[in-house]
N, C-alpha and C. Protein backbone atom coordinates (compact mmCIF):
# COMPACT_ATOMS: atom_id res chain seq x y z
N UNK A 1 0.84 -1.17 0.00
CA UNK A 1 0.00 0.00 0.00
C UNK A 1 0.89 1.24 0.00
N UNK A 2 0.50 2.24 -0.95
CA UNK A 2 1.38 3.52 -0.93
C UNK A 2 0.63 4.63 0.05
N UNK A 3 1.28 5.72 0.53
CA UNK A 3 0.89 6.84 1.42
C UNK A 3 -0.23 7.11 0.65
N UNK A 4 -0.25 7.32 -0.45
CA UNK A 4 -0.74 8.28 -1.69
C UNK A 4 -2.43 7.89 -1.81
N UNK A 5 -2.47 6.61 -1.44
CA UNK A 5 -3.68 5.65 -1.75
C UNK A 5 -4.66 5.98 0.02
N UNK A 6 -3.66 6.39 0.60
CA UNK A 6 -4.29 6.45 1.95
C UNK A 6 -5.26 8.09 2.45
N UNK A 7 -6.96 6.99 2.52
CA UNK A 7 -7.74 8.28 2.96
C UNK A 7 -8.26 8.43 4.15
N UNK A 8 -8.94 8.71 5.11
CA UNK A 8 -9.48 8.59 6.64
C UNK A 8 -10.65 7.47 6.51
N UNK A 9 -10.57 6.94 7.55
CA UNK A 9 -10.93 5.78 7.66
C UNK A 9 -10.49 4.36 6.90
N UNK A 10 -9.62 4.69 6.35
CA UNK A 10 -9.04 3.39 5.54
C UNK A 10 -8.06 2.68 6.90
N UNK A 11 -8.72 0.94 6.89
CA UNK A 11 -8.25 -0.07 8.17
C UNK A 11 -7.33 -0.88 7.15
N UNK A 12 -6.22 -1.67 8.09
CA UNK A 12 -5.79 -2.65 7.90
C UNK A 12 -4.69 -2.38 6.61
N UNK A 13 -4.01 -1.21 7.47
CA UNK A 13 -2.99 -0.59 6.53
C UNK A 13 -1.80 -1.18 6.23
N UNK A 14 -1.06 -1.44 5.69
CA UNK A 14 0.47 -2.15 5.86
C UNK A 14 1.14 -1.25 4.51
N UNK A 15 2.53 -1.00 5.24
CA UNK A 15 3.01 -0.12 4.26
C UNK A 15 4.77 -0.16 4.59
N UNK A 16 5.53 0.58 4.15
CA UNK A 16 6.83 0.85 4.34
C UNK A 16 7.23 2.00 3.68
N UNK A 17 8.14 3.08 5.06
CA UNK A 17 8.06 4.11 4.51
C UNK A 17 9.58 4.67 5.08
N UNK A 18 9.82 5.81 5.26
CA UNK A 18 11.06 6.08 6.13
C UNK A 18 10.60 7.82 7.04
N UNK A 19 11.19 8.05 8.19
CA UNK A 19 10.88 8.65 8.68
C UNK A 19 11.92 9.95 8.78
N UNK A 20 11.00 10.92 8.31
CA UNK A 20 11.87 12.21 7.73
C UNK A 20 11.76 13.28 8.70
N UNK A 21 10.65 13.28 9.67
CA UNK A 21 11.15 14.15 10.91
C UNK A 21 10.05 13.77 12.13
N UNK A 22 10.06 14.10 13.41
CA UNK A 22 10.12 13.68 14.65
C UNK A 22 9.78 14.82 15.52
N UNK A 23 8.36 14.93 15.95
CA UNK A 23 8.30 16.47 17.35
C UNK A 23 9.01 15.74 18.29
N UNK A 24 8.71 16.77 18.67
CA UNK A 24 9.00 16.04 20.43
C UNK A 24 7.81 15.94 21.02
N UNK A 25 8.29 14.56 22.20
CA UNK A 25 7.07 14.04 22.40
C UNK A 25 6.04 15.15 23.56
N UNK A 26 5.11 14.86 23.92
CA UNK A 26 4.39 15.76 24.63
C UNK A 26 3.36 14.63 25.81
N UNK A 27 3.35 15.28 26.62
CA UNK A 27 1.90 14.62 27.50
C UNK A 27 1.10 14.78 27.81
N UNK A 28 0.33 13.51 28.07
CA UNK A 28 -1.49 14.14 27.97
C UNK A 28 -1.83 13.23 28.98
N UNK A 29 -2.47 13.30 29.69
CA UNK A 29 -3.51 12.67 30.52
C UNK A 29 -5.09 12.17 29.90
N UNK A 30 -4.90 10.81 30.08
CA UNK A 30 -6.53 10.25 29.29
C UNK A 30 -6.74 9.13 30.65
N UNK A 31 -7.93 9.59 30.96
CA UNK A 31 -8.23 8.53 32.08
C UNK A 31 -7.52 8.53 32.98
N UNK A 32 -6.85 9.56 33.85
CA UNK A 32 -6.24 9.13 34.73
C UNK A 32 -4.77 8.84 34.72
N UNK A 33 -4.89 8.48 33.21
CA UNK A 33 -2.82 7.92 33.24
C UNK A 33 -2.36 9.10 32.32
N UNK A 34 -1.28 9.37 32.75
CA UNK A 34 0.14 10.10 31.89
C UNK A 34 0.23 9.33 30.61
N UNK A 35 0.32 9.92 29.49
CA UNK A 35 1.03 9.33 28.46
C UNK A 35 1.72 10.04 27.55
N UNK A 36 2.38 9.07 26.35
CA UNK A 36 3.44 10.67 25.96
C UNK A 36 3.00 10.26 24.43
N UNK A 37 3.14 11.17 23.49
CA UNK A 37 2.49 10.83 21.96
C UNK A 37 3.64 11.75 21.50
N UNK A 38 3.78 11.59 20.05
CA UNK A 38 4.58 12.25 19.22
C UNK A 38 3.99 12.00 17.75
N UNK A 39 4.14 13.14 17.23
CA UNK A 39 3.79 13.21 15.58
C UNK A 39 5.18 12.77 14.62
N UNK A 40 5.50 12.03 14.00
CA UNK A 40 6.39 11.81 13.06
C UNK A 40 5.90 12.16 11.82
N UNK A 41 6.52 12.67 10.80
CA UNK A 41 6.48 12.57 9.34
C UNK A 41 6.84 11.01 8.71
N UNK A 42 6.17 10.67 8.11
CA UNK A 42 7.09 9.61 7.29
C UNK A 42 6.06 9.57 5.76
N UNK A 43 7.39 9.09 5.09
CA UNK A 43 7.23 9.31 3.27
C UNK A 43 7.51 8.56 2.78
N UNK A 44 6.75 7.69 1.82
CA UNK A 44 7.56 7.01 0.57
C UNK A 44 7.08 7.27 -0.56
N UNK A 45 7.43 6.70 -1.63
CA UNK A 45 7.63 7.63 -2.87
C UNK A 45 6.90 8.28 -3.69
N UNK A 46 5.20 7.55 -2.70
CA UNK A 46 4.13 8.92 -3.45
C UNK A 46 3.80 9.78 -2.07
N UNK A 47 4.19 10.12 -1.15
CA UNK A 47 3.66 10.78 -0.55
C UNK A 47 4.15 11.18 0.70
N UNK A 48 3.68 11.65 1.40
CA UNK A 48 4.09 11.63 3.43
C UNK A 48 2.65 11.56 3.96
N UNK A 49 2.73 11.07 5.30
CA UNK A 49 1.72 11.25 5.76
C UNK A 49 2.21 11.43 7.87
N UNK A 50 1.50 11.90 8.30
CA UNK A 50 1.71 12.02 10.21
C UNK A 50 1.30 10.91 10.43
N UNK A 51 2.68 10.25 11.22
CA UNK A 51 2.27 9.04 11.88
C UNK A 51 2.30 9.55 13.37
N UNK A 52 1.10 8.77 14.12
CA UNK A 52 0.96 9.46 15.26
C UNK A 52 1.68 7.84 16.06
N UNK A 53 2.44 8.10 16.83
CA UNK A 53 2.96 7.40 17.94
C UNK A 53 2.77 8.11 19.75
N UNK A 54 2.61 6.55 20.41
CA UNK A 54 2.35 6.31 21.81
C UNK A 54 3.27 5.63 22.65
N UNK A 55 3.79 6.69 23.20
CA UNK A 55 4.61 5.97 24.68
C UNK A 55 6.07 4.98 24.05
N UNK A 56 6.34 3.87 23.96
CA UNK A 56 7.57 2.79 24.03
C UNK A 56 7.65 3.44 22.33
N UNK A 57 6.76 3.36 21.54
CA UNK A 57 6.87 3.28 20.14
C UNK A 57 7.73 4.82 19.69
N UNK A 58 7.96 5.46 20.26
CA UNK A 58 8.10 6.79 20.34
C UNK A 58 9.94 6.45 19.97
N UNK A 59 10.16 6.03 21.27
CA UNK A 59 11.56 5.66 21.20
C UNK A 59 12.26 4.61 20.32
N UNK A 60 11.52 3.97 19.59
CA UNK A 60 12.25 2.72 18.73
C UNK A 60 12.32 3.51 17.17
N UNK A 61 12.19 4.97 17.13
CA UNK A 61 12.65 5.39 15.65
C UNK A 61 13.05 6.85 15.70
N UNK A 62 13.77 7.30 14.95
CA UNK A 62 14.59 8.73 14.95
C UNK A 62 14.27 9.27 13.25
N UNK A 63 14.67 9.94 12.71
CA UNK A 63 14.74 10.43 11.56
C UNK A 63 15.59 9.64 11.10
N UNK A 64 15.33 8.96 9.74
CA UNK A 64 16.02 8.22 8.68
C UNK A 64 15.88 7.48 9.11
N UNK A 65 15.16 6.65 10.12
CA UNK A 65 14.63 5.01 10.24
C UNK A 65 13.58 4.36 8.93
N UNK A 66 13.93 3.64 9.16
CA UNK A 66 12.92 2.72 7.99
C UNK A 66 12.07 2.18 8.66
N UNK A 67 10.84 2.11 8.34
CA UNK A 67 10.31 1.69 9.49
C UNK A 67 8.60 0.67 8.39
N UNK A 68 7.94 -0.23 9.29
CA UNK A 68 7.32 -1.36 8.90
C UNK A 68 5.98 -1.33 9.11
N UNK A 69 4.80 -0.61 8.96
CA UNK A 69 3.53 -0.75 9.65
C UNK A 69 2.71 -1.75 8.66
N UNK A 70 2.05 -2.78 10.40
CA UNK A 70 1.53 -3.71 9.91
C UNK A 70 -0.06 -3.12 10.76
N UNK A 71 -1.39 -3.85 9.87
CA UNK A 71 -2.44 -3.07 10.40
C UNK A 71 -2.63 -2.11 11.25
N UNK A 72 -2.21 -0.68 10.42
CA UNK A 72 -2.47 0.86 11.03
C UNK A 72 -3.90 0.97 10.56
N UNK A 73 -4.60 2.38 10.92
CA UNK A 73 -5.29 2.84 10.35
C UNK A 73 -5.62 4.04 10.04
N UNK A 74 -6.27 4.55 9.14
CA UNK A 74 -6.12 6.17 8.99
C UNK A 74 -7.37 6.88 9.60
N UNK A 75 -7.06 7.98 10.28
CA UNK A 75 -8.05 8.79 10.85
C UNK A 75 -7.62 10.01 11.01
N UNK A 76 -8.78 11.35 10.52
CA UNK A 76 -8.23 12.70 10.41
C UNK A 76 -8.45 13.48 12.31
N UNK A 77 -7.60 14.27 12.26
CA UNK A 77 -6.89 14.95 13.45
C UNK A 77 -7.19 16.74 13.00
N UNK A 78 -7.76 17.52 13.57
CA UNK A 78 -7.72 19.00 12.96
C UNK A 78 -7.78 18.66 11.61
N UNK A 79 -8.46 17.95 10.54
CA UNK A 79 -8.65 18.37 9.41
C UNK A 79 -7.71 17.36 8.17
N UNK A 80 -6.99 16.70 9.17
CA UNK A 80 -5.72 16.31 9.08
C UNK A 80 -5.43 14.92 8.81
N UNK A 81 -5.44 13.91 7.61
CA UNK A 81 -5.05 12.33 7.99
C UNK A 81 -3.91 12.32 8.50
N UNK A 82 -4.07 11.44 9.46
CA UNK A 82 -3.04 10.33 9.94
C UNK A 82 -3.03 9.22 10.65
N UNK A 83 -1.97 8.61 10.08
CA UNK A 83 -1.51 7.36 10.13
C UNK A 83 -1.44 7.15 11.80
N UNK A 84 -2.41 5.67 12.40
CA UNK A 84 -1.90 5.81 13.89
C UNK A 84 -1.93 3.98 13.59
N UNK A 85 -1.43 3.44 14.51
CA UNK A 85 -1.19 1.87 14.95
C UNK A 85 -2.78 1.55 15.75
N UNK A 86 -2.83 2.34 16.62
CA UNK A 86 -4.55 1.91 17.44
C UNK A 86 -3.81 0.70 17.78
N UNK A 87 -4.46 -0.03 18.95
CA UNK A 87 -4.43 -1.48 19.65
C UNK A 87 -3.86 -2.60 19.24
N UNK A 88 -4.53 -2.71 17.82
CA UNK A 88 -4.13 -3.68 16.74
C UNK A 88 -2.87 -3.37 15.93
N UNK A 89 -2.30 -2.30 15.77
CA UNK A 89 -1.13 -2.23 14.90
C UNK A 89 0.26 -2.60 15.37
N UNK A 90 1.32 -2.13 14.51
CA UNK A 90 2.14 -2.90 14.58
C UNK A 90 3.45 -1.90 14.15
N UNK A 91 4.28 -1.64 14.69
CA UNK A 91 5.43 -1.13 13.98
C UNK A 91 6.85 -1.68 13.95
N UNK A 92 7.61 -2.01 12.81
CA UNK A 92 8.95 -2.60 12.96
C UNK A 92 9.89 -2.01 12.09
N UNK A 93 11.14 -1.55 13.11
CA UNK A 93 12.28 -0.68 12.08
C UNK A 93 12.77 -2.07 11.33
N UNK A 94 12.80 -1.59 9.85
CA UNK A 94 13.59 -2.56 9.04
C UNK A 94 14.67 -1.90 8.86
């Protein structure tokens, strides 16, 4: 699946892309618990899209990682698609 093909609400994403830049992470409180999220960029060769990452996943990629998503899904943010893992997903630096 390419970035390019990806619209909101599209499930059961799998793709490979590389990651071209990285906020810093931030925290939020949901229910009671601390957690930390970060927006990444990542692109492959039709497109970019915001991958949203949670907590451990945050730390297993930097800029210029290659990286592996297995069932993500897309959902818009301010107006905005992006790419998140949700419960079911999956991420692996190749």
């Amino acid at each position: 699946m390419k970035i390019s093909e990806l619209t909101p609400g599209t499930g059961n994403v799998n793709l490979e892309a590389e990651v071209v830049g990285i906020e810093e992470p931030r925290e939020i409180n949901k229910m009671g618990r601390t957690l930390r999220v970060a927006n990444a960029t990542v692109k492959d060769d039709s497109g970019t899209i915001t991958l949203v990452l949670w907590n451990d996943n945050i730390d297993k990629i930097q800029e210029g990682s290659k990286i592996k998503i297995t069932n993500g899904y897309v959902n818009t943010w301010q107006d905005k698609s992006q790419l998140t893992l949700g419960k079911f997903g999956q991420m692996e630096v190749v």
